[in-house]
C-alpha atoms as a PDB file:
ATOM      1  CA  UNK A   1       0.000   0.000   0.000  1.00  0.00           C
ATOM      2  CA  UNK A   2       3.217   2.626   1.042  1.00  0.00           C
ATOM      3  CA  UNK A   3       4.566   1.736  -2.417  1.00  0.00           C
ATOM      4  CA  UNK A   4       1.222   2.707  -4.120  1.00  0.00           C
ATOM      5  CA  UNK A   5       0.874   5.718  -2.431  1.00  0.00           C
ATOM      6  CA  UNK A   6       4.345   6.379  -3.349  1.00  0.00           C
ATOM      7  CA  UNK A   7       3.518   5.795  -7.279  1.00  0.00           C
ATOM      8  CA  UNK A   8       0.518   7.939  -6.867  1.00  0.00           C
ATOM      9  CA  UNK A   9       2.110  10.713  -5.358  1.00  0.00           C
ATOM     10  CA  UNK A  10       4.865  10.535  -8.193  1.00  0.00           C
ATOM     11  CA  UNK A  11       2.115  10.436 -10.912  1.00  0.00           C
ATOM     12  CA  UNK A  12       0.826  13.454  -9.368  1.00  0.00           C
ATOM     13  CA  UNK A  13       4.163  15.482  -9.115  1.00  0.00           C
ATOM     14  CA  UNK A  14       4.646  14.988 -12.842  1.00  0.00           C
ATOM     15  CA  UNK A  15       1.406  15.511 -14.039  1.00  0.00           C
ATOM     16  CA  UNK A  16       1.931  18.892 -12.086  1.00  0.00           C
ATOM     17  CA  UNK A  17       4.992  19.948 -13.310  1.00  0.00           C
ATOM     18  CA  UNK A  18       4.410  18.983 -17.142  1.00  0.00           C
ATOM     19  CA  UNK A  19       0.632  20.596 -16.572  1.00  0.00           C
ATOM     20  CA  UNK A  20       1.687  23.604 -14.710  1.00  0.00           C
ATOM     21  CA  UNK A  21       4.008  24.261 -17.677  1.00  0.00           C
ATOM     22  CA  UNK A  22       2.071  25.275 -19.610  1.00  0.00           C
ATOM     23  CA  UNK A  23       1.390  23.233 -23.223  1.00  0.00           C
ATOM     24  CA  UNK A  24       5.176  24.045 -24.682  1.00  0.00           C
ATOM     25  CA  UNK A  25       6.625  22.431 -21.725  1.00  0.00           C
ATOM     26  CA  UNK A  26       7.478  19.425 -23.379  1.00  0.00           C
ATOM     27  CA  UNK A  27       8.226  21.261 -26.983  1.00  0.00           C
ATOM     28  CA  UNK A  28      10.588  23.103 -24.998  1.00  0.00           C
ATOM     29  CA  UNK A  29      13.274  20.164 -25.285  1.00  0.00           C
ATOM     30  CA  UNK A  30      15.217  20.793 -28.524  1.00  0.00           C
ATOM     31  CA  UNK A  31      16.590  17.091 -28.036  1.00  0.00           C
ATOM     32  CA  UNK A  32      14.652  14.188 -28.429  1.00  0.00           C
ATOM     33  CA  UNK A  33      16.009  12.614 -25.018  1.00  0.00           C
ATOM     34  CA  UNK A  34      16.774  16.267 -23.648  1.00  0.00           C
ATOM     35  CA  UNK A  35      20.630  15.478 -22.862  1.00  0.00           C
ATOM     36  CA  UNK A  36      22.193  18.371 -24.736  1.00  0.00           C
ATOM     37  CA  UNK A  37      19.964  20.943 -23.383  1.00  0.00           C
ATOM     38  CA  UNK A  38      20.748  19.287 -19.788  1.00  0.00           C
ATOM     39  CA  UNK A  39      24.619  19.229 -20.378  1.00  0.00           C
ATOM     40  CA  UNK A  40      26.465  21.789 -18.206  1.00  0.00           C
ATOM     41  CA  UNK A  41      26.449  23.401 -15.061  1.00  0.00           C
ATOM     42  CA  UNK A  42      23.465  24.907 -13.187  1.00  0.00           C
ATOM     43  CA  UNK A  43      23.012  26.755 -10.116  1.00  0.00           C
ATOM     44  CA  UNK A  44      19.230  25.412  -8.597  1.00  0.00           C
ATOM     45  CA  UNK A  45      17.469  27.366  -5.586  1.00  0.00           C
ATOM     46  CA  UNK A  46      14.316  25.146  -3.923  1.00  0.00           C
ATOM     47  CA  UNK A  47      13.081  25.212  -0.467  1.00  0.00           C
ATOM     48  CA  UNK A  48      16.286  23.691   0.849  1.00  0.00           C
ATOM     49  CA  UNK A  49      18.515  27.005  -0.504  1.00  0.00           C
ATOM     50  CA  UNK A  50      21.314  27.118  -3.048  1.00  0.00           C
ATOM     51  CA  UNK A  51      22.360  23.776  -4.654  1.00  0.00           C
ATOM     52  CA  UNK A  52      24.789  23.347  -7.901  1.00  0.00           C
ATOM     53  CA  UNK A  53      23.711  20.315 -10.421  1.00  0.00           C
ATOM     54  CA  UNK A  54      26.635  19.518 -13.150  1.00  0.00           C
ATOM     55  CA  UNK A  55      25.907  16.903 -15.567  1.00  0.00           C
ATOM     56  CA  UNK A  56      29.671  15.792 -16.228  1.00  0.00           C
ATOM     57  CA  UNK A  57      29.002  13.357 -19.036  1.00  0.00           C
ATOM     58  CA  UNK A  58      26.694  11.415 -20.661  1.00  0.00           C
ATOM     59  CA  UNK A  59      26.991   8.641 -17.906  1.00  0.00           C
ATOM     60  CA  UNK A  60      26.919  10.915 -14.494  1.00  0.00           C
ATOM     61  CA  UNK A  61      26.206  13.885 -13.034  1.00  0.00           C
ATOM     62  CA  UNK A  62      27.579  15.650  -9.823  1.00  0.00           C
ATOM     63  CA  UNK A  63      24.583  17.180  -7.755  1.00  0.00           C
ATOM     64  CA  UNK A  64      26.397  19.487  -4.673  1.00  0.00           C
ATOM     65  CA  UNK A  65      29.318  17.569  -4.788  1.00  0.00           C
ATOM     66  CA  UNK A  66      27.897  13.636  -4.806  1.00  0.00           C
ATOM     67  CA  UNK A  67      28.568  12.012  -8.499  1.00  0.00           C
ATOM     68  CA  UNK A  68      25.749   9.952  -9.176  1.00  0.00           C
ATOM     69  CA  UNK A  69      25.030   7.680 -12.574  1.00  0.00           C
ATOM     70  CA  UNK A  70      21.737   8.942 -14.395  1.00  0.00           C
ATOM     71  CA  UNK A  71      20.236   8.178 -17.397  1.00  0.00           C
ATOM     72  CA  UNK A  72      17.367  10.322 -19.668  1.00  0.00           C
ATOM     73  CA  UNK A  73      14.416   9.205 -20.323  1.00  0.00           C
ATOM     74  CA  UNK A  74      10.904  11.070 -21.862  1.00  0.00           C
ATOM     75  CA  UNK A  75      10.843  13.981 -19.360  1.00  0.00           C
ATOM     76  CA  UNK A  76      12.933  12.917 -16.431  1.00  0.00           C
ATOM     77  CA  UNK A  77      16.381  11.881 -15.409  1.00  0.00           C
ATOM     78  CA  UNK A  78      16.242   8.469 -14.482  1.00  0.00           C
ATOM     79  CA  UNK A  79      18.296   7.523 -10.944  1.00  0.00           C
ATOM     80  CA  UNK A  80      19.029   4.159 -10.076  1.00  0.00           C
ATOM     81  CA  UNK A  81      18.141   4.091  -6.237  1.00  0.00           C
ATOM     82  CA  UNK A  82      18.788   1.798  -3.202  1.00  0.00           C
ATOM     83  CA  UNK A  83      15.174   0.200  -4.561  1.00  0.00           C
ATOM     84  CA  UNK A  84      15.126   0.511  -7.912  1.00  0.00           C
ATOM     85  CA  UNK A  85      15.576   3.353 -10.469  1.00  0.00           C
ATOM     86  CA  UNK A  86      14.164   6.854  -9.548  1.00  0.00           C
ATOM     87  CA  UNK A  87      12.361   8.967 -11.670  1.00  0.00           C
ATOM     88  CA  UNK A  88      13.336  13.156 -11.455  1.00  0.00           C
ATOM     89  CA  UNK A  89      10.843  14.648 -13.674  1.00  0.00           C
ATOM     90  CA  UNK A  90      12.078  17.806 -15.498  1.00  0.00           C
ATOM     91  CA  UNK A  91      10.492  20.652 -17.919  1.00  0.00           C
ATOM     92  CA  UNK A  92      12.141  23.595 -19.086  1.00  0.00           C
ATOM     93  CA  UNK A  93      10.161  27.318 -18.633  1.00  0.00           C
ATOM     94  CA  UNK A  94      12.385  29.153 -21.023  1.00  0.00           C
ATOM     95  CA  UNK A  95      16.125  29.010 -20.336  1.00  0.00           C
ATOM     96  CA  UNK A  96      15.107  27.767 -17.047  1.00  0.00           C
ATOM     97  CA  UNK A  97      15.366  24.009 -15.736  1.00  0.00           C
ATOM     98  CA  UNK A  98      12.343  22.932 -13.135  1.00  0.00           C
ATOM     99  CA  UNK A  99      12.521  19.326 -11.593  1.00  0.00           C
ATOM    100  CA  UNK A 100      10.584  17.712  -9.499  1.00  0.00           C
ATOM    101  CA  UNK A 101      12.072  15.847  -6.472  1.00  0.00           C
ATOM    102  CA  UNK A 102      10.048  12.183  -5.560  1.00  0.00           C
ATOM    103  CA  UNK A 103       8.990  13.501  -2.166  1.00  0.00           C
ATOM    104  CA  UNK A 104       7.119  16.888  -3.731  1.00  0.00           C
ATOM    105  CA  UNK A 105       9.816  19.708  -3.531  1.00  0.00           C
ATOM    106  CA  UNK A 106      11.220  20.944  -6.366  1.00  0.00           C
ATOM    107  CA  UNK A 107      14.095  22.928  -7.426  1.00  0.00           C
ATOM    108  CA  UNK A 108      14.348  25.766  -9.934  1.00  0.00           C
ATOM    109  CA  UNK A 109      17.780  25.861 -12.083  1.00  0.00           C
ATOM    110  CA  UNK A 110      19.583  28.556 -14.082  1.00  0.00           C
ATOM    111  CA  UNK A 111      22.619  27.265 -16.625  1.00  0.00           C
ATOM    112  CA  UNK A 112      25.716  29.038 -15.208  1.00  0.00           C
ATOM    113  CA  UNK A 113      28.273  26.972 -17.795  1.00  0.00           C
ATOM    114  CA  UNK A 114      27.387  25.236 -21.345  1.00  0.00           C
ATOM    115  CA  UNK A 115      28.705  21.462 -21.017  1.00  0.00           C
ATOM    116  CA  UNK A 116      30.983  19.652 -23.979  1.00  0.00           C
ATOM    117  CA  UNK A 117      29.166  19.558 -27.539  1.00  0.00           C
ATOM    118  CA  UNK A 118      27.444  15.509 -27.996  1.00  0.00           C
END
C-alpha cells in the first residue's frame, strides 16, 4: 500500500509539473532525449537554498558535490536508487530548468556553464 501511495504521489508530481508548464513544456526540449539541453552546469534554488547540479558526461552527473550515474528518459532523469531506479521529472520554462524531487519539492535551475558539444 506505502509503495502505491508512493507511485501515486509521483504520478501526481509529474502531471503537475508537465501541466503547470504550460502546453510548450514538453516542446521546450530541442533534443529528443533532452541530454544536450541538460549538459552543463546549473546553479538550482528550492526550499532547501542554493544547490549546484553539473551533468559531467553522458553517464553521471555531480549534484552538490555527490557524483551519481543517471540516465534520460521522456521527461525525467532516471536515478538508479537503493530500490530501484528513480524517476526526477524535469520541464524547461524558457532558459530555465524545473525538476521535481520524488517527495514533492522541487528545485528551480539557471545554466551558469554550457557542457561539452554531444
Amino acid at each position: 500500500m506505502k509503495q502505491l501511495c508512493k507511485l501515486l504521489v509521483a504520478g501526481g508530481i509529474f502531471h503537475a509539473v508537465i501541466f503547470s508548464a504550460g502546453s510548450g513544456a514538453l516542446a521546450a526540449t530541442k533534443y529528443s532525449d533532452g541530454s544536450q539541453k541538460l549538459s552543463g552546469s546549473w546553479e538550482c534554488r528550492g526550499a532547501a537554498g542554493q544547490t549546484m547540479l553539473k551533468f559531467v558526461d553522458d553517464e553521471f552527473f555531480d549534484y552538490n558535490g555527490e557524483q551519481t550515474t543517471f540516465t534520460i528518459v521522456p521527461g525525467a532523469i532516471r536515478v538508479q536508487g537503493p530500490y530501484g531506479p528513480v524517476n526526477y521529472y524535469y520541464v524547461f520554462r524558457g532558459d530555465t530548468l524545473v525538476i521535481a524531487f520524488p517527495d514533492g519539492s522541487r528545485i528551480s535551475c539557471s545554466k551558469i556553464a554550457e557542457g561539452p558539444a554531444r
